[in-house]
Protein backbone atom coordinates (compact mmCIF):
# COMPACT_ATOMS: atom_id res chain seq x y z
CA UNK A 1 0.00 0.00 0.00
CA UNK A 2 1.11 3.36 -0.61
CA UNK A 3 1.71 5.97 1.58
CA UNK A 4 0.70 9.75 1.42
CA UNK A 5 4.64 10.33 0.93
CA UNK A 6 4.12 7.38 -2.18
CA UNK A 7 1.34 8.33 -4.01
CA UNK A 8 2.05 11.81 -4.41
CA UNK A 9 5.88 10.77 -5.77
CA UNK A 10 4.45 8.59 -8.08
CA UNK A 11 1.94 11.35 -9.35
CA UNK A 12 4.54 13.69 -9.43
CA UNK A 13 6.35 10.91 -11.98
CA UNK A 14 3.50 10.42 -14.06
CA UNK A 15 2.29 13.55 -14.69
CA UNK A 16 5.24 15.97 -13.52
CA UNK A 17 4.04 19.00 -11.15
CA UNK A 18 0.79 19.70 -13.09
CA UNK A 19 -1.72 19.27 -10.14
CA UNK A 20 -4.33 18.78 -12.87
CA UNK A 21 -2.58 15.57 -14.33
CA UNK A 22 -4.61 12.43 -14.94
CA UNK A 23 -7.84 14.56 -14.08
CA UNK A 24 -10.28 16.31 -16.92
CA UNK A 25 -9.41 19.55 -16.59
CA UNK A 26 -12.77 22.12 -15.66
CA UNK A 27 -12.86 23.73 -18.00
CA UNK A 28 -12.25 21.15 -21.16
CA UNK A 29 -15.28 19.36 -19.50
CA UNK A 30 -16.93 22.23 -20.44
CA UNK A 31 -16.06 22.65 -23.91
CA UNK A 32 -16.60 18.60 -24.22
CA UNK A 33 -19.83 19.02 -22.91
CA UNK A 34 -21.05 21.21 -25.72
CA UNK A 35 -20.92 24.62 -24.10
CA UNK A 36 -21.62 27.66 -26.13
CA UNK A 37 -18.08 29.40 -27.38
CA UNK A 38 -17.98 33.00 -27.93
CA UNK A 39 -18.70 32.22 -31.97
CA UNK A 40 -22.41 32.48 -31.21
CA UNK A 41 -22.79 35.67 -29.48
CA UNK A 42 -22.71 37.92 -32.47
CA UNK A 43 -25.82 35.24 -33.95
CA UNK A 44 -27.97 36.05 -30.74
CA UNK A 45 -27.58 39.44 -31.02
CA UNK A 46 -28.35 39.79 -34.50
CA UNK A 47 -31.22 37.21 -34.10
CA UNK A 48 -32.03 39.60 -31.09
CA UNK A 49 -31.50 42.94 -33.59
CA UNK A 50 -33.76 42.01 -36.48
CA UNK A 51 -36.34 40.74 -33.84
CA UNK A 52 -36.32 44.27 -32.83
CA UNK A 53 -36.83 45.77 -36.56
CA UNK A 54 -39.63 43.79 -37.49
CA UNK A 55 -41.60 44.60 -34.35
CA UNK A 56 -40.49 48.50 -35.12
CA UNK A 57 -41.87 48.24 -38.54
CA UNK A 58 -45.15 46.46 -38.10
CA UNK A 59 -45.70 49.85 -35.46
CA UNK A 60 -44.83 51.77 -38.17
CA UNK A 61 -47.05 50.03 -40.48
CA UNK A 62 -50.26 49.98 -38.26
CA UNK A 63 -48.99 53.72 -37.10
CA UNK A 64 -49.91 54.66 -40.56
CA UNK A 65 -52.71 52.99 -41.25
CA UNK A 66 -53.98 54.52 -37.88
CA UNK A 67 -53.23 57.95 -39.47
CA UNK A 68 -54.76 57.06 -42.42
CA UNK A 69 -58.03 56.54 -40.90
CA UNK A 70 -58.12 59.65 -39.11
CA UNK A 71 -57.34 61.49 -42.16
CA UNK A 72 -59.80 59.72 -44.10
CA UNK A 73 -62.63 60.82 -41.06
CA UNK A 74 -61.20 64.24 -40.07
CA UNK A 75 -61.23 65.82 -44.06
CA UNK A 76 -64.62 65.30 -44.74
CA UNK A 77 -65.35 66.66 -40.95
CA UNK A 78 -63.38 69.49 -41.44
CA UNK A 79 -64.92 69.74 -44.91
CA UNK A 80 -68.49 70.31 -43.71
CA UNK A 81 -67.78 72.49 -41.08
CA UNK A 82 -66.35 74.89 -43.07
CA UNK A 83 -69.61 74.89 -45.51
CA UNK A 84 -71.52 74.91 -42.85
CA UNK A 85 -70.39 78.27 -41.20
CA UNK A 86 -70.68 79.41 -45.31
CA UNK A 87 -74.03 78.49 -44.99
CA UNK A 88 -74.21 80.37 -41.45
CA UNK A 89 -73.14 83.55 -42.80
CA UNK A 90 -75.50 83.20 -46.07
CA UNK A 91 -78.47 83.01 -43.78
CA UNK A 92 -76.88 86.20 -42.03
CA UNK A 93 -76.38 88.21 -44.72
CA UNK A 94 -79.59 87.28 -46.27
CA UNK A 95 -81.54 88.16 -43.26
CA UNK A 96 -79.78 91.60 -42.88
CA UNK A 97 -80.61 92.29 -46.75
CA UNK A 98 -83.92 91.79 -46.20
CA UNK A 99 -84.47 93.24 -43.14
CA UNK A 100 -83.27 96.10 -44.87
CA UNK A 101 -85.95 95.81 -47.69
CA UNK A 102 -88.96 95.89 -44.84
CA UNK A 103 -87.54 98.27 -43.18
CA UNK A 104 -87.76 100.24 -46.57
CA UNK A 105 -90.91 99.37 -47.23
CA UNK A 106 -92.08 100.25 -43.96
CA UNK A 107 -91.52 103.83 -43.65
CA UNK A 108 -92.14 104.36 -47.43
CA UNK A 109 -95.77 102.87 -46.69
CA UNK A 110 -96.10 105.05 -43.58
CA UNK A 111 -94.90 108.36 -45.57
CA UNK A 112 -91.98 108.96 -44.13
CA UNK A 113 -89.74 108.98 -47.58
CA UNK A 114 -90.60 109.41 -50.57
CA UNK A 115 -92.48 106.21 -53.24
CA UNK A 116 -91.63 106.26 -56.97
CA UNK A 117 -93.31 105.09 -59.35
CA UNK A 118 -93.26 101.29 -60.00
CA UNK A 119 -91.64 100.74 -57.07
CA UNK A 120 -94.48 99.87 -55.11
CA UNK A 121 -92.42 101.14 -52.06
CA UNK A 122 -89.59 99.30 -52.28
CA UNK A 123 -85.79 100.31 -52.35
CA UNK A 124 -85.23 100.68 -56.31
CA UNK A 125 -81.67 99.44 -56.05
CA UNK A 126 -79.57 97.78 -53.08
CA UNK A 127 -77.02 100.48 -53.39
CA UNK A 128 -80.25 103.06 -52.16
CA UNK A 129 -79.95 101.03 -48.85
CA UNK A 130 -76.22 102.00 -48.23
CA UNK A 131 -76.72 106.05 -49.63
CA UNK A 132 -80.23 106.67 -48.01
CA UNK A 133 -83.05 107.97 -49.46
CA UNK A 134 -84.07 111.97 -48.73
CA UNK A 135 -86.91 111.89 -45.86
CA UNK A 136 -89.85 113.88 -46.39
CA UNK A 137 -90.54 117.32 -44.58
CA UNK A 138 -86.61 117.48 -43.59
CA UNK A 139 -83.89 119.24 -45.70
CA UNK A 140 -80.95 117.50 -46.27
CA UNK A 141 -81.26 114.86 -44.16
CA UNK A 142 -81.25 111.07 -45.83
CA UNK A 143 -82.45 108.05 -44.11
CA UNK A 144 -79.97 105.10 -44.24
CA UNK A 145 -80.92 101.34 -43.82
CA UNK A 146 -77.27 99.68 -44.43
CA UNK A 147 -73.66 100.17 -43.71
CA UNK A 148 -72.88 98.55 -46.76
CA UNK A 149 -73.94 95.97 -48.73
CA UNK A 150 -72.52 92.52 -47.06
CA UNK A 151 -70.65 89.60 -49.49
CA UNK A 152 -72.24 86.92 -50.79
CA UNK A 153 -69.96 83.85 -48.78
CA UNK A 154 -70.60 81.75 -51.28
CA UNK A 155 -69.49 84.20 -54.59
CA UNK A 156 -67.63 86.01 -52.27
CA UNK A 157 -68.62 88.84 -54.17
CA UNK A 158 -71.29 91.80 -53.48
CA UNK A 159 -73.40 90.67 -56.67
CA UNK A 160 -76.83 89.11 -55.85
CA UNK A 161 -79.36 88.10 -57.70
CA UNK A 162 -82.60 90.34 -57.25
CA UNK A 163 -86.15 89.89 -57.84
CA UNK A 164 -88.60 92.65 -58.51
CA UNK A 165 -92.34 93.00 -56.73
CA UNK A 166 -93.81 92.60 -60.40
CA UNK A 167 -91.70 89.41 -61.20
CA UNK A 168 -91.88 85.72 -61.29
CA UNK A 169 -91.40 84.24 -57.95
CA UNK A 170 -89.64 80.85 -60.04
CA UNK A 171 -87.97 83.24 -63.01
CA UNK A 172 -84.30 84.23 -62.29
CA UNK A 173 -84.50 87.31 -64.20
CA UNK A 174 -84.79 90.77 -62.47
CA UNK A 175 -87.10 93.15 -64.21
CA UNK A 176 -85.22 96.22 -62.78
CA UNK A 177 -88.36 98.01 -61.11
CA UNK A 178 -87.49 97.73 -57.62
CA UNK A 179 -85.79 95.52 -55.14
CA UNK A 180 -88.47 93.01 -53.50
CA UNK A 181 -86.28 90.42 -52.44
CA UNK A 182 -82.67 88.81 -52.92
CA UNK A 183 -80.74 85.47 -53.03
CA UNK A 184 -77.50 84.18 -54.03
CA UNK A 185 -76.40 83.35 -57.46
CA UNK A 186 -74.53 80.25 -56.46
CA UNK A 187 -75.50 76.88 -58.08
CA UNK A 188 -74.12 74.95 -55.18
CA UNK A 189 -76.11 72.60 -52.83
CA UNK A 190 -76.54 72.76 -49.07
CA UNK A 191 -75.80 69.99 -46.40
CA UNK A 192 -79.73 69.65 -46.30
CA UNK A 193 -80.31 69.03 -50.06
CA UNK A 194 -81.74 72.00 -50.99
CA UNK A 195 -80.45 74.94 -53.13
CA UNK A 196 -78.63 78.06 -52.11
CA UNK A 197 -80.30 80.00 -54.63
CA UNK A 198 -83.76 78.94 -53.18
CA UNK A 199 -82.84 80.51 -49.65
């Protein structure tokens, strides 16, 4: 039997002063046992890398089809609301041209300025509205019914179409003798179907 002293002499003669000698060195076992080498890291991390870019572009993707939507819902929104406060401010202007008109008529039925003939007491021009009409019984003093004439929104232009006392309610065509009522010359539609022109 072999001593302590024994042993380690005869390991020292088999394997020389390597401790390790005759054993399986720790870390060989490791390599033998199939243990990832540092060859593989770059592959994770590229696996890793374009894991990353095809999440980032299917966001993208559904980002802009997201977009798309709301662009496809907020145009036509912001569409109409804009022709809607047109049609706002036709309704306005319309009411203040013929509040104008009554007001007209009104005093030239009660005798305060003066009627001419054909005009069955109504403003013979819109532009008579905005540089007054002499009053009767006072000297140099006119009576005025508008500032000015207000824009059409939907021309925007100061030209609209008139319609005499004496003429077709259905005909288009002014016959000049006086100012009986207005409406716009544009051919467009409103949200509610019916014409501007019929306002």
């Amino acid at each position: 039997m072999l001593n302590d002293a024994g042993w380690g002499e005869g390991n020292r003669l088999a394997g020389g002063d390597d401790p390790h000698h005759g054993f399986s060195h720790p870390r060989s076992t490791t390599k033998r046992r199939g243990r990832p080498t540092g060859g593989a890291a770059p592959f994770s991390a590229m696996k890793i890398r374009r894991t990353a870019a095809g999440f980032t572009l299917i966001e993208l993707i559904a980002t802009v089809f997201i977009i798309s939507i709301l662009l496809g819902v907020a145009v036509p929104l912001a569409r109409n609301s804009i022709q809607r406060q047109k049609e706002v401010a036709l309704r306005e202007a319309l009411r203040e041209l013929r509040t104008a008109i009554d007001k007209y008529k009104d005093e030239s039925d009660r005798g305060f300025i003066p009627v001419k003939v054909d005009t069955e007491g109504y403003p013979e021009s819109l532009r008579v509205l905005v540089e007054g009409v002499d009053m009767n019984g006072v000297v140099g003093k006119k009576r005025k019914f508008l500032r000015r004439i207000p824009a059409d929104p939907m021309t925007n232009s100061t030209d609209w179409g008139l319609r005499s006392y004496q003429d077709d309610p259905k005909n288009n065509s002014w016959g000049g003798q006086n100012v009986f009522d207005v409406y716009t010359k544009s051919q467009g539609t409103a949200l509610d179907g019916t014409k501007y022109k019929e306002w």
